[in-house]
C-alpha atoms as a PDB file:
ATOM      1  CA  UNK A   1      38.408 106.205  73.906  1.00  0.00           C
ATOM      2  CA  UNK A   2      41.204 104.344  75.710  1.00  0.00           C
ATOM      3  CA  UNK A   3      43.657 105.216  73.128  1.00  0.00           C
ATOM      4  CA  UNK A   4      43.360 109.009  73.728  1.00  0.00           C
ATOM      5  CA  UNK A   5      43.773 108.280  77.562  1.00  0.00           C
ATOM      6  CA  UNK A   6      47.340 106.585  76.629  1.00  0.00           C
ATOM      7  CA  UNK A   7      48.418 109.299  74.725  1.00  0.00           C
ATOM      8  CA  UNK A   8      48.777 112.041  77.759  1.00  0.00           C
ATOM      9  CA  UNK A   9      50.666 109.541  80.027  1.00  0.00           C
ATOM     10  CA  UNK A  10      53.057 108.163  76.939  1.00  0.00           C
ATOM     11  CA  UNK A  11      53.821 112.155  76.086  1.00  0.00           C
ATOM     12  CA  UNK A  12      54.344 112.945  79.608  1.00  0.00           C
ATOM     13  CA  UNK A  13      56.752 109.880  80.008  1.00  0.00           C
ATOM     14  CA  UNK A  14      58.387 111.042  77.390  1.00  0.00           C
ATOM     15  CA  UNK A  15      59.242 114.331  78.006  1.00  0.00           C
ATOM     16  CA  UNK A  16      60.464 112.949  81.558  1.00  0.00           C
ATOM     17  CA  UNK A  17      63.075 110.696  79.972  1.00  0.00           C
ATOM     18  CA  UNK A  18      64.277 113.668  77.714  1.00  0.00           C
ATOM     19  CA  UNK A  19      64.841 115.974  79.942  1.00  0.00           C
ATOM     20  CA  UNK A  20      66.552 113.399  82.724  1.00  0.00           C
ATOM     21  CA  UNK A  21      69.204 112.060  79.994  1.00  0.00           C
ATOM     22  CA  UNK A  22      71.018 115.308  79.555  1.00  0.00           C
ATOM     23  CA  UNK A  23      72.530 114.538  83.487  1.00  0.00           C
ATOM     24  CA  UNK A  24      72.264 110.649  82.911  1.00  0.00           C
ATOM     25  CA  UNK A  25      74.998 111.714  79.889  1.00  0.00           C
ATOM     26  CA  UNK A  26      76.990 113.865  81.842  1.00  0.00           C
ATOM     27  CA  UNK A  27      77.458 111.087  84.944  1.00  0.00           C
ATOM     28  CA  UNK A  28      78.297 108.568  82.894  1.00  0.00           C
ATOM     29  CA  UNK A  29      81.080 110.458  81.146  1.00  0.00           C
ATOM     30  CA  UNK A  30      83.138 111.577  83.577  1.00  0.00           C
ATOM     31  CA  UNK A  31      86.675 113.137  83.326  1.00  0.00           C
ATOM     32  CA  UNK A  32      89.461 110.439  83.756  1.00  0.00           C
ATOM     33  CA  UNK A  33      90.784 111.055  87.231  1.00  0.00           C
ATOM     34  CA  UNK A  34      94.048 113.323  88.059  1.00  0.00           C
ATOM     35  CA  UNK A  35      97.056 111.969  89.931  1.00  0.00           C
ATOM     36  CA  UNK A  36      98.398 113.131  93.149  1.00  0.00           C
ATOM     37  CA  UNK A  37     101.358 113.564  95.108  1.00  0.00           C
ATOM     38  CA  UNK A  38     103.081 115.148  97.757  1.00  0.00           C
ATOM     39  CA  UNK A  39     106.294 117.815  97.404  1.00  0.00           C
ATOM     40  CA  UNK A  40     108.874 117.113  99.341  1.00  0.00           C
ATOM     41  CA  UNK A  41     107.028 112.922  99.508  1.00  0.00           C
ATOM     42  CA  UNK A  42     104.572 111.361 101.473  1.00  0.00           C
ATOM     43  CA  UNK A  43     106.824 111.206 104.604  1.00  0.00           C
ATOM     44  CA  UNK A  44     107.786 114.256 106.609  1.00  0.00           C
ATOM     45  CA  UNK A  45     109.141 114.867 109.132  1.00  0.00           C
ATOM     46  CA  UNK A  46     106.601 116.216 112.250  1.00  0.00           C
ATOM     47  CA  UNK A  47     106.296 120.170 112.239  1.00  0.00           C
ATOM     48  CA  UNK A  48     107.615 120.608 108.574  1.00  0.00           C
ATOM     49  CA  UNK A  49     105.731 122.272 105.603  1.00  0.00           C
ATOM     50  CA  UNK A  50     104.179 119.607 102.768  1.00  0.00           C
ATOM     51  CA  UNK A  51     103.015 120.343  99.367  1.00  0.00           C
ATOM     52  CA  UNK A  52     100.125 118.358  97.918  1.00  0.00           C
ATOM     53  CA  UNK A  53     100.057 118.252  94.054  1.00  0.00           C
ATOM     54  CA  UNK A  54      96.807 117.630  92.174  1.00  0.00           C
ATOM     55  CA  UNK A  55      97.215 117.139  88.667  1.00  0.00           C
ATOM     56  CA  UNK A  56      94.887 117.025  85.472  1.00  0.00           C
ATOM     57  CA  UNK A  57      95.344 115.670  82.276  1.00  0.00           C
ATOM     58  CA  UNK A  58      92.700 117.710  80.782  1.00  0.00           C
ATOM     59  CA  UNK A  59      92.846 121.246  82.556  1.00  0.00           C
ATOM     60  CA  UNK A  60      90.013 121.954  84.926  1.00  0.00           C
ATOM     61  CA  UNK A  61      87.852 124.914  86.329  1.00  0.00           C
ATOM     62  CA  UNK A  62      88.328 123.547  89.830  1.00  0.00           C
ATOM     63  CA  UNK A  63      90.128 121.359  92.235  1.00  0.00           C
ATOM     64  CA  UNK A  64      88.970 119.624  95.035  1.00  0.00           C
ATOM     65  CA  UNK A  65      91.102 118.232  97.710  1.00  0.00           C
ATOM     66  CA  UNK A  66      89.430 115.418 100.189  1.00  0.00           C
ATOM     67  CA  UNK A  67      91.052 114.005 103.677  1.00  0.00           C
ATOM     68  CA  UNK A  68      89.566 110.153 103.887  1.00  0.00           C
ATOM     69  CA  UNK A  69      86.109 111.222 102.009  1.00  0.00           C
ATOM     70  CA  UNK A  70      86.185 114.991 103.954  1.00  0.00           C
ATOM     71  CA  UNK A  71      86.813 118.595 101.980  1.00  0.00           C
ATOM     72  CA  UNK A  72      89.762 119.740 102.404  1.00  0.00           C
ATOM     73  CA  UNK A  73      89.875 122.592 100.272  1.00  0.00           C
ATOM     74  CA  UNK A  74      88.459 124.084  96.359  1.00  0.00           C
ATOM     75  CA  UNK A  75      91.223 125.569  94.342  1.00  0.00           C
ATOM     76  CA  UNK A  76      89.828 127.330  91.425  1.00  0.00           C
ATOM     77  CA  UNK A  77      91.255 127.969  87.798  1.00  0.00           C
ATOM     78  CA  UNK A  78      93.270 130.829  87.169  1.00  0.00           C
ATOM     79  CA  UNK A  79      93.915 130.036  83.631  1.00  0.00           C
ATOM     80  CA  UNK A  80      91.464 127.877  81.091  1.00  0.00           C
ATOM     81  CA  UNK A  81      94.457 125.741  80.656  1.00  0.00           C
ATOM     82  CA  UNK A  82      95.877 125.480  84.181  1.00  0.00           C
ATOM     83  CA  UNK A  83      96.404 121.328  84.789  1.00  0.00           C
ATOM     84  CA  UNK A  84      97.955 121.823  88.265  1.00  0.00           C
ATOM     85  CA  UNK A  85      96.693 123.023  91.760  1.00  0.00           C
ATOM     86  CA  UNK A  86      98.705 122.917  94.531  1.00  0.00           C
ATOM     87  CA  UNK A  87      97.675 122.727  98.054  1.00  0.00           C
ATOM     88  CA  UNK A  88     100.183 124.045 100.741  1.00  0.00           C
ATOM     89  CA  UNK A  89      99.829 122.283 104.789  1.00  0.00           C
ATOM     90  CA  UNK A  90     102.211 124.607 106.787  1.00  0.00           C
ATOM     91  CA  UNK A  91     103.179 122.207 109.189  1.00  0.00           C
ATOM     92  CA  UNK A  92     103.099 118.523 108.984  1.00  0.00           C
ATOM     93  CA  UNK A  93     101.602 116.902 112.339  1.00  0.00           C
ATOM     94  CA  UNK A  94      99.423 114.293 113.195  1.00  0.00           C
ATOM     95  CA  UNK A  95      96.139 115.702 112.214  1.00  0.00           C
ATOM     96  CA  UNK A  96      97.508 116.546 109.022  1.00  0.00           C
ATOM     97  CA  UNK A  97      98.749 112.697 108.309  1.00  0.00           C
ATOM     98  CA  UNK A  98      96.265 110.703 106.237  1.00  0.00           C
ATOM     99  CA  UNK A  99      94.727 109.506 103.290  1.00  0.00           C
ATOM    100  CA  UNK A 100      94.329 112.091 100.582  1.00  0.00           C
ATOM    101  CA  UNK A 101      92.527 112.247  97.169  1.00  0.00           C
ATOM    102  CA  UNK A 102      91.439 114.837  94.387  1.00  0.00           C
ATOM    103  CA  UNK A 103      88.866 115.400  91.858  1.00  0.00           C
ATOM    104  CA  UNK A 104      88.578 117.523  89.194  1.00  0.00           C
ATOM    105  CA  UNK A 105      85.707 119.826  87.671  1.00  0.00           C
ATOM    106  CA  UNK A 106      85.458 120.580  83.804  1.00  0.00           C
ATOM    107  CA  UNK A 107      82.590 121.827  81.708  1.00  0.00           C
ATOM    108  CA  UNK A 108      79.789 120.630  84.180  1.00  0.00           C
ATOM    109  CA  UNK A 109      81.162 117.106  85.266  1.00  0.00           C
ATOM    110  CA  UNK A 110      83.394 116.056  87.737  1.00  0.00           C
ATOM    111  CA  UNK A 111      86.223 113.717  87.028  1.00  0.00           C
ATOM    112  CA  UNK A 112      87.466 110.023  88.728  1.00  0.00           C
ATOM    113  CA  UNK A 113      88.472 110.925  91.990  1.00  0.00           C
ATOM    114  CA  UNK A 114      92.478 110.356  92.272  1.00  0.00           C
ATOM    115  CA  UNK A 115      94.477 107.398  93.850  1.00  0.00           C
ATOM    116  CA  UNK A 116      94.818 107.839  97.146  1.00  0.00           C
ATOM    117  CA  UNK A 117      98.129 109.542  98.635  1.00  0.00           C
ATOM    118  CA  UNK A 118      99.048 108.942 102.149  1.00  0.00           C
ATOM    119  CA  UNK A 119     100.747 111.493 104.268  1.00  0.00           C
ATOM    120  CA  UNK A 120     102.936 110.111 107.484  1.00  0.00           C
ATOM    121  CA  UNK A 121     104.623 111.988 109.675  1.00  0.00           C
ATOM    122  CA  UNK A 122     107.865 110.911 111.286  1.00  0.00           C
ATOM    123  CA  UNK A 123     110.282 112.087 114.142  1.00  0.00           C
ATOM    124  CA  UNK A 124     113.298 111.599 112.032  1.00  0.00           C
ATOM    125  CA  UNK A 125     113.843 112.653 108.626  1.00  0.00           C
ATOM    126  CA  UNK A 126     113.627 109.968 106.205  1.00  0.00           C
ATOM    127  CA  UNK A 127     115.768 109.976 102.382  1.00  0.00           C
ATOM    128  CA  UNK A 128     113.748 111.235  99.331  1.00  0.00           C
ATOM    129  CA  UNK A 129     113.923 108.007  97.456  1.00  0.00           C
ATOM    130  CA  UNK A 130     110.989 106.862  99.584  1.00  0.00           C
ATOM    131  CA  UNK A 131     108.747 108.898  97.268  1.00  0.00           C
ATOM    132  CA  UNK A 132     106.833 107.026  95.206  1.00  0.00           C
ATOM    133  CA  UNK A 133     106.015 109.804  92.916  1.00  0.00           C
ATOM    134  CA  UNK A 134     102.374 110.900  91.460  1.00  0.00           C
ATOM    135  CA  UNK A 135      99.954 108.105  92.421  1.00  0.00           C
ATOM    136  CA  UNK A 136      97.089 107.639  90.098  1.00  0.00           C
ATOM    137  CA  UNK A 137      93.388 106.115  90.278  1.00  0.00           C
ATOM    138  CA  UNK A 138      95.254 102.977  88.532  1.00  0.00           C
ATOM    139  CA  UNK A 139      96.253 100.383  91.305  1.00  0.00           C
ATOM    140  CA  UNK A 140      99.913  99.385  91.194  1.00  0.00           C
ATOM    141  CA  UNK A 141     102.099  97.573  92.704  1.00  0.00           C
ATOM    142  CA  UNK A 142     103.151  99.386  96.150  1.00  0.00           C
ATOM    143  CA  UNK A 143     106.430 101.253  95.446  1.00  0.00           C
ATOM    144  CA  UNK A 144     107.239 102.845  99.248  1.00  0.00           C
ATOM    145  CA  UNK A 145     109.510 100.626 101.606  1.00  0.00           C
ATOM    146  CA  UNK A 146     108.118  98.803 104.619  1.00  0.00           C
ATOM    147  CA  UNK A 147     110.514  99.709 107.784  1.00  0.00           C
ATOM    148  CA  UNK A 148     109.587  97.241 110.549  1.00  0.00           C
ATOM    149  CA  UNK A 149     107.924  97.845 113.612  1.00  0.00           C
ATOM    150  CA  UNK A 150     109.781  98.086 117.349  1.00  0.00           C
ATOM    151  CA  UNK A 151     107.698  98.113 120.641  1.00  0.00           C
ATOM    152  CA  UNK A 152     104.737  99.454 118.414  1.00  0.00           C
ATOM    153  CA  UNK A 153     107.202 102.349 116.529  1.00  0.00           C
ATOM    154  CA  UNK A 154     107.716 102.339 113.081  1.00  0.00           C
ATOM    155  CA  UNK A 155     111.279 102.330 112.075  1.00  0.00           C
ATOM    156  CA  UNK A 156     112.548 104.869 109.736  1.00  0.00           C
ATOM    157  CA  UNK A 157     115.817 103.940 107.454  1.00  0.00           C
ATOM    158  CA  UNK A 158     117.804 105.438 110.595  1.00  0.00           C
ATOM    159  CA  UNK A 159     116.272 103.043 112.852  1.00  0.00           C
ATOM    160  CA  UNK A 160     116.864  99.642 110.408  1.00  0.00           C
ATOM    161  CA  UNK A 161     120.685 101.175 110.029  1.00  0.00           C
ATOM    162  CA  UNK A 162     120.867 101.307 113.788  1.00  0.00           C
ATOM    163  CA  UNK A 163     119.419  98.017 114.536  1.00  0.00           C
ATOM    164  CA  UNK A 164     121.398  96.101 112.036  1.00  0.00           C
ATOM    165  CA  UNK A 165     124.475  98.063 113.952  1.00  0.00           C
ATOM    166  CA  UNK A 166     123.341  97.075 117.303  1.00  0.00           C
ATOM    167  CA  UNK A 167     123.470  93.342 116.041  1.00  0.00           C
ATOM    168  CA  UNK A 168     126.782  93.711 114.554  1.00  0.00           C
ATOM    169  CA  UNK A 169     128.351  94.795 117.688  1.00  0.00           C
ATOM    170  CA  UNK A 170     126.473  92.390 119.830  1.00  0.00           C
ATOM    171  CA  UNK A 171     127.853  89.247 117.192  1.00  0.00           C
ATOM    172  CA  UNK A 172     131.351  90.840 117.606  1.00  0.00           C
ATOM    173  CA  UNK A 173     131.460  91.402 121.453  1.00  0.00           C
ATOM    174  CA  UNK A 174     130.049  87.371 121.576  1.00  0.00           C
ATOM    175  CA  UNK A 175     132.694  86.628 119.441  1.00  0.00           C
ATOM    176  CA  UNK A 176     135.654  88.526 121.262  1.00  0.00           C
ATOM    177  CA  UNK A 177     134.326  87.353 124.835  1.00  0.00           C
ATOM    178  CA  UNK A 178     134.316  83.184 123.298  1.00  0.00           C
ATOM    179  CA  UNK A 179     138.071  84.105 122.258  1.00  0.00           C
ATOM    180  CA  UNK A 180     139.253  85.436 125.329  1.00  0.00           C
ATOM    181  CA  UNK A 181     137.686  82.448 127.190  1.00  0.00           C
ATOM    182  CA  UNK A 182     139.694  80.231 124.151  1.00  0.00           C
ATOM    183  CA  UNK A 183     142.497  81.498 125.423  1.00  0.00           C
ATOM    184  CA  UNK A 184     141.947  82.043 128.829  1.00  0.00           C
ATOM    185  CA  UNK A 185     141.807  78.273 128.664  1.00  0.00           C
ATOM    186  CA  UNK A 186     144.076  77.475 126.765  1.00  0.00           C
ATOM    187  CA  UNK A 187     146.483  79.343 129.214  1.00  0.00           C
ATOM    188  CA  UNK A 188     145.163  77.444 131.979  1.00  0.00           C
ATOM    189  CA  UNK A 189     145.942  74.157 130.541  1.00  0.00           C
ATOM    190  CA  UNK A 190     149.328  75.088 130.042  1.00  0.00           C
ATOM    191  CA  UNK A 191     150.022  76.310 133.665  1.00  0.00           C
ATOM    192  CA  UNK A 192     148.447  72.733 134.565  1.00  0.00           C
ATOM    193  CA  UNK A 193     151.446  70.520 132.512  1.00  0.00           C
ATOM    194  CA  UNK A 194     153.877  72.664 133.530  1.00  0.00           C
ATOM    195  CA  UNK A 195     153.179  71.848 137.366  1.00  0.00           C
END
C-alpha cells in the first residue's frame, strides 16, 4: 500500500520538472551579447545631437536600450534580418551623460547585455580619434585617453595643448628675465673697472 502512495507524488514531480525545463533551457542559452557605440563618439560636446548604435550579431526582434540598469527605450524589428537599431538623443547634456548598455531579443530569449558605453559631455569639442569604437561585453584594455584634471575640471586635448603652452612661455620668460639680469650685470661690472 505504500508503493501506490509514492506513485502520485513521483508522477506529479515529474510532470513539474518537465514542464519547468523548457524556460530552464531557454535562460541558460542566451544570445551572445551585441556591441555598442556612440555616432559621432562617446564625447560631445554639451547641447549637440548623439547617436547610440546597438548592434547584433544574430538579428533580433527587439532592442533594448538601458541608462545605468534604467529603460531607456524598445526599438523593434523592421526586417527579420535587421542587426542594427539606432537610438537618436537630440541634444547631448548632462542628464543625457552616462553609462549605457543594450540587449537584444530573438526567438523568446534575451541576449548578454552589451559592454557598457559611456557618454560625457564637454564644453569644448574634442578630436574624433578619442572614439574608441563599438565596445563589446568582452573587457579590454581601455582605449579612450585620460586628460588630467584642473581645479576639479577635466581637461579636454585643448586644455593639455594650452597648459603645456602656458609652461613653455613661463620657462622662456624665466629664461629671458635670468639673461637680462646676466647682462645687466655684466654691464655693471664693467662700469665698476672703468671708474
Amino acid at each position: 500500500m505504500g508503493g501506490r502512495d509514492k506513485t502520485p507524488a513521483l508522477t506529479a514531480l515529474l510532470c513539474l520538472g518537465l514542464c519547468w525545463a523548457p524556460g530552464d533551457k531557454a535562460q541558460a542559452e542566451a544570445w551572445p551579447s551585441p556591441s555598442i557605440s556612440a555616432e559621432p563618439g562617446p564625447t560631445v560636446l554639451l547641447g549637440q545631437p548623439v547617436t547610440i548604435m546597438c548592434r547584433s550579431p544574430a538579428g533580433f526582434d527587439a532592442v533594448r536600450l538601458e541608462k545605468e540598469g534604467i529603460l531607456v527605450k524598445n526599438e523593434w524589428s523592421a526586417s527579420p534580418n535587421q542587426r542594427e537599431a539606432r537610438f537618436p538623443l537630440l541634444t547631448m547634456d548632462a542628464d543625457t551623460a552616462g553609462r549605457y548598455r543594450c540587449l537584444y531579443h530573438k526567438s523568446g530569449a534575451w541576449s548578454e547585455r552589451s559592454g557598457e558605453l559611456e557618454l560625457v559631455v564637454t564644453r569644448e569639442d574634442v578630436p574624433r580619434a578619442s572614439d574608441p569604437g563599438p565596445v563589446s561585453a568582452v573587457p579590454s584594455a581601455p582605449t579612450s585617453q585620460e586628460y588630467p584634471v584642473l581645479n576639479g575640471v577635466r581637461l579636454g586635448l585643448a586644455g593639455v595643448v594650452l597648459l603645456i603652452l602656458a609652461a613653455i612661455l613661463a620657462e622662456a620668460w624665466h629664461s629671458l628675465r635670468r639673461a637680462r639680469q646676466g647682462c645687466l650685470g655684466w654691464t655693471q661690472q664693467g662700469a665698476l673697472q672703468g671708474v
